[in-house]
N, C-alpha and C. Protein backbone atom coordinates (compact mmCIF):
# COMPACT_ATOMS: atom_id res chain seq x y z
N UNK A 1 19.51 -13.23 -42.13
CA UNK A 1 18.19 -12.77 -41.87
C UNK A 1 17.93 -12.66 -40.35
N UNK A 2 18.84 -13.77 -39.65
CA UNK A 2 18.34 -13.28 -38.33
C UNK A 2 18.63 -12.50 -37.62
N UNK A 3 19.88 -12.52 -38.25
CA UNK A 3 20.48 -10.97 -37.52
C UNK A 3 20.03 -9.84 -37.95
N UNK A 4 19.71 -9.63 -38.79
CA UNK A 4 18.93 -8.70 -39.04
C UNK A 4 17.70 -8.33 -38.36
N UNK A 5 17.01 -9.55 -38.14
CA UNK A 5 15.57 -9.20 -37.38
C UNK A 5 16.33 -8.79 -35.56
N UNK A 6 17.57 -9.89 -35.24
CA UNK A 6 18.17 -9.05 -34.21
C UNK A 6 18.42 -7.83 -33.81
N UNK A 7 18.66 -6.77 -34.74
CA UNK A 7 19.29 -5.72 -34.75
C UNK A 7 18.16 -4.51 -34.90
N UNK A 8 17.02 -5.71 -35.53
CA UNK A 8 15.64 -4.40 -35.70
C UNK A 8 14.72 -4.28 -34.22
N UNK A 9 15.20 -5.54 -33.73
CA UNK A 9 14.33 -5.63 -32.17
C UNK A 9 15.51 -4.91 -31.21
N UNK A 10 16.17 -4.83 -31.02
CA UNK A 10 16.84 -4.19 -30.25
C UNK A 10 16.69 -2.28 -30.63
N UNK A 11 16.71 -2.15 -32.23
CA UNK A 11 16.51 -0.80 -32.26
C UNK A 11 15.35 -1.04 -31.71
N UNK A 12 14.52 -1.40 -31.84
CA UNK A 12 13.03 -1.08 -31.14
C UNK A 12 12.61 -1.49 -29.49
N UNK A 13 13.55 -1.88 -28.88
CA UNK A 13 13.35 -2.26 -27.65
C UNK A 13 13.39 -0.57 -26.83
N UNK A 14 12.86 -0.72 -26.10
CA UNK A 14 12.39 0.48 -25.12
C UNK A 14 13.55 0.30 -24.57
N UNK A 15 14.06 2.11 -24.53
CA UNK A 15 15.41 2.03 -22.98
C UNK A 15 15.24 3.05 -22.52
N UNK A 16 16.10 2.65 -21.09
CA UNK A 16 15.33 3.39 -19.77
C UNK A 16 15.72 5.03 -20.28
N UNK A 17 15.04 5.44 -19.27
CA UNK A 17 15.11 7.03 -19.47
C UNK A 17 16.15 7.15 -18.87
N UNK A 18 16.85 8.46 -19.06
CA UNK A 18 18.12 9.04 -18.70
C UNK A 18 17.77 9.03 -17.35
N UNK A 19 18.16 9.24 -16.16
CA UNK A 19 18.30 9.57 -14.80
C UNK A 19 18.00 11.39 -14.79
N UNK A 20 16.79 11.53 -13.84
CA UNK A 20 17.15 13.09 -14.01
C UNK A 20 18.16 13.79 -13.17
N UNK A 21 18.42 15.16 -13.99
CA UNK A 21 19.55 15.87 -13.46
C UNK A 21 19.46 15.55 -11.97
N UNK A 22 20.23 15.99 -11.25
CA UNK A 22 20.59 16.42 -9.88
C UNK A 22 20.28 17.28 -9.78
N UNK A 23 18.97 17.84 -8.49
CA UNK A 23 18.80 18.76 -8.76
C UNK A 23 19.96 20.31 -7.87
N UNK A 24 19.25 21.52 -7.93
CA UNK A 24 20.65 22.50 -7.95
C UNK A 24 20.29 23.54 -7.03
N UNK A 25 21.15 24.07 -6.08
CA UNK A 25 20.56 24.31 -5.25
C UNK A 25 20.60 23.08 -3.51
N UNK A 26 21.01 23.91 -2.19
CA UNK A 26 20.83 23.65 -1.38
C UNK A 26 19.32 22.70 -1.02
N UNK A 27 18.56 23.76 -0.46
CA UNK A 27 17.18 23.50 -0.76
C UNK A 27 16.31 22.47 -1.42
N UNK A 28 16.96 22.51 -2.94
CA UNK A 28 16.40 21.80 -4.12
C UNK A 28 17.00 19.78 -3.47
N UNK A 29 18.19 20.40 -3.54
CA UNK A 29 19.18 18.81 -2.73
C UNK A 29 18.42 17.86 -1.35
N UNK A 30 18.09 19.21 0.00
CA UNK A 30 17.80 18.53 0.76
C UNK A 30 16.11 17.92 1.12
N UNK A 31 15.38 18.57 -0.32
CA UNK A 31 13.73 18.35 0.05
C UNK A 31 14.26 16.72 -1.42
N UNK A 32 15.36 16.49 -2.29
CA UNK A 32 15.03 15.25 -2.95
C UNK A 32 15.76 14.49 -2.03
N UNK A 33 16.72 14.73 -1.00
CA UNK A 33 17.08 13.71 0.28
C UNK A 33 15.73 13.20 0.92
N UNK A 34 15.22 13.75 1.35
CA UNK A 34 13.95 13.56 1.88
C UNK A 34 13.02 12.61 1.13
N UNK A 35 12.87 13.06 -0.27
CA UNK A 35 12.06 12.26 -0.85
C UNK A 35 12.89 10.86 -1.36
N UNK A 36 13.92 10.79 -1.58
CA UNK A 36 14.69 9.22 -2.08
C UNK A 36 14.79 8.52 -1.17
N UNK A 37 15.05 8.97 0.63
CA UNK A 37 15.45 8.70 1.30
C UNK A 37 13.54 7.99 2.44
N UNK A 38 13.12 9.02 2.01
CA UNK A 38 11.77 8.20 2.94
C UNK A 38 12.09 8.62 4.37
N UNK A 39 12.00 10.04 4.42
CA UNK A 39 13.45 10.08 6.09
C UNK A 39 11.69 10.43 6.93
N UNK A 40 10.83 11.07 6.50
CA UNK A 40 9.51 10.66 7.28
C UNK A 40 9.30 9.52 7.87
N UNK A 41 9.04 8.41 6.71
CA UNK A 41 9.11 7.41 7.18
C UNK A 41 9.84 6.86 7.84
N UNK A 42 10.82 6.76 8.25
CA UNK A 42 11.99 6.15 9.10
C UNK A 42 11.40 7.08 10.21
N UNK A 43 11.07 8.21 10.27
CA UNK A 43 11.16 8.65 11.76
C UNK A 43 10.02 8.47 12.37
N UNK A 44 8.63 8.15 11.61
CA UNK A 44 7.71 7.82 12.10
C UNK A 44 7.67 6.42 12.51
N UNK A 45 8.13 5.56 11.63
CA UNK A 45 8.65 4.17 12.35
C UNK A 45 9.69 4.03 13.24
N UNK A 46 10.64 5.22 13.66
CA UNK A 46 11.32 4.46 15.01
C UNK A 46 10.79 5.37 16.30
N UNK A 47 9.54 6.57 16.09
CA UNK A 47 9.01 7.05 16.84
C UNK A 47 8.02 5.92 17.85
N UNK A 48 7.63 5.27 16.72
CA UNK A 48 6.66 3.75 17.10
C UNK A 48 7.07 3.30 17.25
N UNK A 49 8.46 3.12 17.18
CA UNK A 49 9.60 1.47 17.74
C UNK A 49 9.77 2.40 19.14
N UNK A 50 9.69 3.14 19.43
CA UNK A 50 10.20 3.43 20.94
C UNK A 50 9.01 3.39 21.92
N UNK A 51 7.52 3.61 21.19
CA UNK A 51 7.27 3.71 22.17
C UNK A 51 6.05 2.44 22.40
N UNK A 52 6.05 1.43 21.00
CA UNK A 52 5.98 0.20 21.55
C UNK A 52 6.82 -0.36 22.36
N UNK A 53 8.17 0.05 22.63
CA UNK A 53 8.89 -0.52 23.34
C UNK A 53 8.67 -0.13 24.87
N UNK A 54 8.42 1.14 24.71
CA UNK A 54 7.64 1.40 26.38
C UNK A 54 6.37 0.58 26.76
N UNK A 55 5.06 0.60 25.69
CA UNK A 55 4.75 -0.29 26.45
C UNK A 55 4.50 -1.72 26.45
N UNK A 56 5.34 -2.42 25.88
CA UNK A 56 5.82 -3.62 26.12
C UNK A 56 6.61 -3.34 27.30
N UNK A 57 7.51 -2.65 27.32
CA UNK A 57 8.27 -3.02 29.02
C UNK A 57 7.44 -3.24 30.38
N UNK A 58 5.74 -2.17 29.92
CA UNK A 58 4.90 -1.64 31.19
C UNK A 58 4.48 -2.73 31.27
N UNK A 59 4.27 -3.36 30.01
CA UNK A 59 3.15 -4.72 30.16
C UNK A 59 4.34 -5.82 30.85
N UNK A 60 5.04 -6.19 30.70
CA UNK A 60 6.47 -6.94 31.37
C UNK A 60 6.16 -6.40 33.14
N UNK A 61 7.22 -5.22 33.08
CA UNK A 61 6.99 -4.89 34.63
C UNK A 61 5.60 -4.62 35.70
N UNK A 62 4.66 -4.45 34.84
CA UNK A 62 3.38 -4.12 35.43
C UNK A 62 2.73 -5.19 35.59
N UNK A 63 2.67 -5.96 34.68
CA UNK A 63 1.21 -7.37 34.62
C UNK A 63 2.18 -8.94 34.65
N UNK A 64 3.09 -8.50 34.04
CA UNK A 64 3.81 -10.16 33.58
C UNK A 64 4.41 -10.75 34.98
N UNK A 65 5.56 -9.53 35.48
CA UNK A 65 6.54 -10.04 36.67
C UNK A 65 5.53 -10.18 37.83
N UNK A 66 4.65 -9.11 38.22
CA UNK A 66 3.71 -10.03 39.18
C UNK A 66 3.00 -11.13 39.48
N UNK A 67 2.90 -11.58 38.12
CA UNK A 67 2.31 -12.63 38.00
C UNK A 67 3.10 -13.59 38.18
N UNK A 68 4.77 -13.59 37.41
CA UNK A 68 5.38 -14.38 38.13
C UNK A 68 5.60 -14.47 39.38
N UNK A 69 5.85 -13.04 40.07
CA UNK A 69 5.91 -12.93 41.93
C UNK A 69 4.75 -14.14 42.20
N UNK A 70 3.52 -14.01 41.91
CA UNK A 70 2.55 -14.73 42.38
C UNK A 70 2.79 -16.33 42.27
N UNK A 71 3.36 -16.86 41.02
CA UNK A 71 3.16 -18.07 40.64
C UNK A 71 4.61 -18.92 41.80
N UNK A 72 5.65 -18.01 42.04
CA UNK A 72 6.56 -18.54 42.64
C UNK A 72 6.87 -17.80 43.56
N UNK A 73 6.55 -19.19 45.25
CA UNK A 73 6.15 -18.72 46.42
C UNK A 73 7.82 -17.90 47.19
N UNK A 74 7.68 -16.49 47.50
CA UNK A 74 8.30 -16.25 48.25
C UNK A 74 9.18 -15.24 47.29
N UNK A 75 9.12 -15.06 46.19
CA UNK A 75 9.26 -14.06 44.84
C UNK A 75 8.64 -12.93 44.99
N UNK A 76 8.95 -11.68 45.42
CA UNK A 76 7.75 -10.45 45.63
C UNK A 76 8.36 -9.73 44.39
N UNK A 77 9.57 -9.79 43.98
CA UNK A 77 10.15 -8.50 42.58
C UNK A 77 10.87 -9.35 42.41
N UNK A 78 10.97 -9.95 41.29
CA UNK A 78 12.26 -10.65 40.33
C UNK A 78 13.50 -9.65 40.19
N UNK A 79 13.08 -8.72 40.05
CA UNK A 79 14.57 -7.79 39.72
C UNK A 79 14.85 -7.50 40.54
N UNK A 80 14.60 -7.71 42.12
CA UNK A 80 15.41 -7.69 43.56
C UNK A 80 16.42 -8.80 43.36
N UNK A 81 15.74 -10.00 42.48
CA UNK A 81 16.66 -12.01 43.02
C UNK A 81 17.77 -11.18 42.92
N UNK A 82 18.82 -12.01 43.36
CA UNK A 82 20.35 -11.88 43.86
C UNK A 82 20.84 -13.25 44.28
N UNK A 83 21.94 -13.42 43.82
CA UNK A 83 22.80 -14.69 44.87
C UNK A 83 23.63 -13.87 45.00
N UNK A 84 24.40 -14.77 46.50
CA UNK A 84 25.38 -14.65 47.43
C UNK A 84 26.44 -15.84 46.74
N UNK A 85 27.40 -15.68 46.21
CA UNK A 85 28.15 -16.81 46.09
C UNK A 85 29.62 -16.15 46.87
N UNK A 86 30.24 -16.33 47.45
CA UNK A 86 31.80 -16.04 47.52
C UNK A 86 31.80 -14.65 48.14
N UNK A 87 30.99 -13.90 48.89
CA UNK A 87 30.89 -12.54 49.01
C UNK A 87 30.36 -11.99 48.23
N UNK A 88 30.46 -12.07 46.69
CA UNK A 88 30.21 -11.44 45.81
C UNK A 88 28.61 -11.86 45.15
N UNK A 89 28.07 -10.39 45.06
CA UNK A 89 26.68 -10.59 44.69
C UNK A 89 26.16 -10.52 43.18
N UNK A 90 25.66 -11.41 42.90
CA UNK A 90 24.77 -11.67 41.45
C UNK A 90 23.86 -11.52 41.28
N UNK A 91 23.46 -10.17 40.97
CA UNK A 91 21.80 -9.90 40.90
C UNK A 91 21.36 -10.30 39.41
N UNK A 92 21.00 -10.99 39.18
CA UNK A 92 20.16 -11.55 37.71
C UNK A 92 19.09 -11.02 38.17
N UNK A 93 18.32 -10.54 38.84
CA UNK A 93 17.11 -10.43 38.44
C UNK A 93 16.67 -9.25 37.17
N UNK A 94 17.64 -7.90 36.99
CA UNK A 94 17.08 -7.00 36.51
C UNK A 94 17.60 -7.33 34.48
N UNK A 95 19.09 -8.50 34.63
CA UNK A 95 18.88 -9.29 33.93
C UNK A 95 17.86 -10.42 33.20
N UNK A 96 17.33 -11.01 33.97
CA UNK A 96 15.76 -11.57 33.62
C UNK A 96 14.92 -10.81 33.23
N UNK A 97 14.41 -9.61 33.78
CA UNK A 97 13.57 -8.98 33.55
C UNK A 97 14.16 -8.24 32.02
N UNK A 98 15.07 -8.12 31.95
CA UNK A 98 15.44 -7.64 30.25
C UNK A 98 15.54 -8.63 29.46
N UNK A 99 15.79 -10.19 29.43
CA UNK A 99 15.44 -11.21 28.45
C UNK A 99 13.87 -11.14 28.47
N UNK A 100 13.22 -11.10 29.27
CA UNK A 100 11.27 -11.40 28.92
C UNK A 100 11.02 -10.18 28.97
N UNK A 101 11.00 -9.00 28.51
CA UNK A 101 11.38 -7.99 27.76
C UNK A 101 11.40 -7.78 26.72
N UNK A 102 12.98 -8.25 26.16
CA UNK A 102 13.10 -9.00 24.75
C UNK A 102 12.78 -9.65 24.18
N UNK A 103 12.50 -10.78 24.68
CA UNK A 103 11.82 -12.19 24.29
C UNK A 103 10.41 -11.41 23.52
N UNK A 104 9.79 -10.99 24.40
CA UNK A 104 8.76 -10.22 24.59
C UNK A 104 8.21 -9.33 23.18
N UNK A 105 9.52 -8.21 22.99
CA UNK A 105 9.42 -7.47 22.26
C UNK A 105 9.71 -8.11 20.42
N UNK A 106 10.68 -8.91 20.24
CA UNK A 106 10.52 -9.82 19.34
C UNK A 106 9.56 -10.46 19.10
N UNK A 107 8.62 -11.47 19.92
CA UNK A 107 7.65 -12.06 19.34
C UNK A 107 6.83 -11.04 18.85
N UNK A 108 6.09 -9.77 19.47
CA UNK A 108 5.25 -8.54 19.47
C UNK A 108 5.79 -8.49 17.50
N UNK A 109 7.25 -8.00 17.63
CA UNK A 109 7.40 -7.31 16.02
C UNK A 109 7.18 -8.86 15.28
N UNK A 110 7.74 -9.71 15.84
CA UNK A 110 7.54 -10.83 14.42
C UNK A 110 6.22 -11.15 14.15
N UNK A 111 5.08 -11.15 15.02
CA UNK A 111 3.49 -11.22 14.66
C UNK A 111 2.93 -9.98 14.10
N UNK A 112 4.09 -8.73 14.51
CA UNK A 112 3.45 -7.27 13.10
C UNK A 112 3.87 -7.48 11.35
N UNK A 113 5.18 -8.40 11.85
CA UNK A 113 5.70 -8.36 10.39
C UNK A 113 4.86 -9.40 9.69
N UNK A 114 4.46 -10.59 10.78
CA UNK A 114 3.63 -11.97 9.83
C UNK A 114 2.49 -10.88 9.16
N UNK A 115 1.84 -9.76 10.05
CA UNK A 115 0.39 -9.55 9.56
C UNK A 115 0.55 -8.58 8.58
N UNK A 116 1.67 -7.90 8.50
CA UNK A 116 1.81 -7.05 7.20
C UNK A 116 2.32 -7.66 6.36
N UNK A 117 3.04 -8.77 6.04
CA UNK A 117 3.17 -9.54 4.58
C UNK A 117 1.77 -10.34 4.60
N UNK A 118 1.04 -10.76 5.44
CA UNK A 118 0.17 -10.86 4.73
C UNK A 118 -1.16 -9.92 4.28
N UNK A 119 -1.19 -8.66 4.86
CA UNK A 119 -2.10 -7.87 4.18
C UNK A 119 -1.32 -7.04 3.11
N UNK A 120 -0.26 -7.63 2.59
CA UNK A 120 0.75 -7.23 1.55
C UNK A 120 1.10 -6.01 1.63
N UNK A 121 1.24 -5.22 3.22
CA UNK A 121 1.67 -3.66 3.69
C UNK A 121 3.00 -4.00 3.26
N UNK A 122 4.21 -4.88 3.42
CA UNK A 122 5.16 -4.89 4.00
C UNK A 122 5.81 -5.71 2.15
């Protein structure tokens, strides 16, 4: 008996729909690329990844590093610093200025991503 009631729930269980054709045609192919693919979306989000990234850099080189110039006496451009060791010169500064940058640009996306899981965008 139970197998029986097994065999009647399974005929009756819902199954998925076939997959539709592929569609045919050039044209037909590259407007369902588009749509499976979300290729709008991707380009509108790395249009905005570039140019938050500009101005996060402005806000870095424009407001941040002066402020460091200011806070530490005798500092006018961080991305001038340089050592002299051995003849040979080590400019870290334009290095520094690309870690707080980065630093920078990471915290920026990880406080977009906290606020879109929680307004459940993401």
């Amino acid at each position: 008996m139970l197998k029986e009631l097994k065999q009647i729930r399974e005929l009756l269980a819902a199954k998925p729909a076939p997959p539709p054709p592929p569609p045919k045609g050039l044209w037909n192919e590259f407007k369902a690329f588009i749509e499976n693919y979300k290729v709008m979306g991707l380009a509108v989000a790395f249009i905005m990844g570039v140019y938050l990234g500009l101005l996060i850099q402005s806000l870095v080189k424009d407001l941040l590093l002066p402020a460091i110039g200011l806070a530490i006496p005798g500092l006018d451009n961080l991305s001038e610093l340089a050592y002299d060791i051995n003849e040979q010169i080590f400019g870290i500064g334009n290095f520094l200025v690309a870690l707080i940058t980065f630093i920078i640009v990471a915290f920026v996306i990880f406080i977009l991503v906290k606020i879109t899981k929680k307004w459940g965008i993401m």
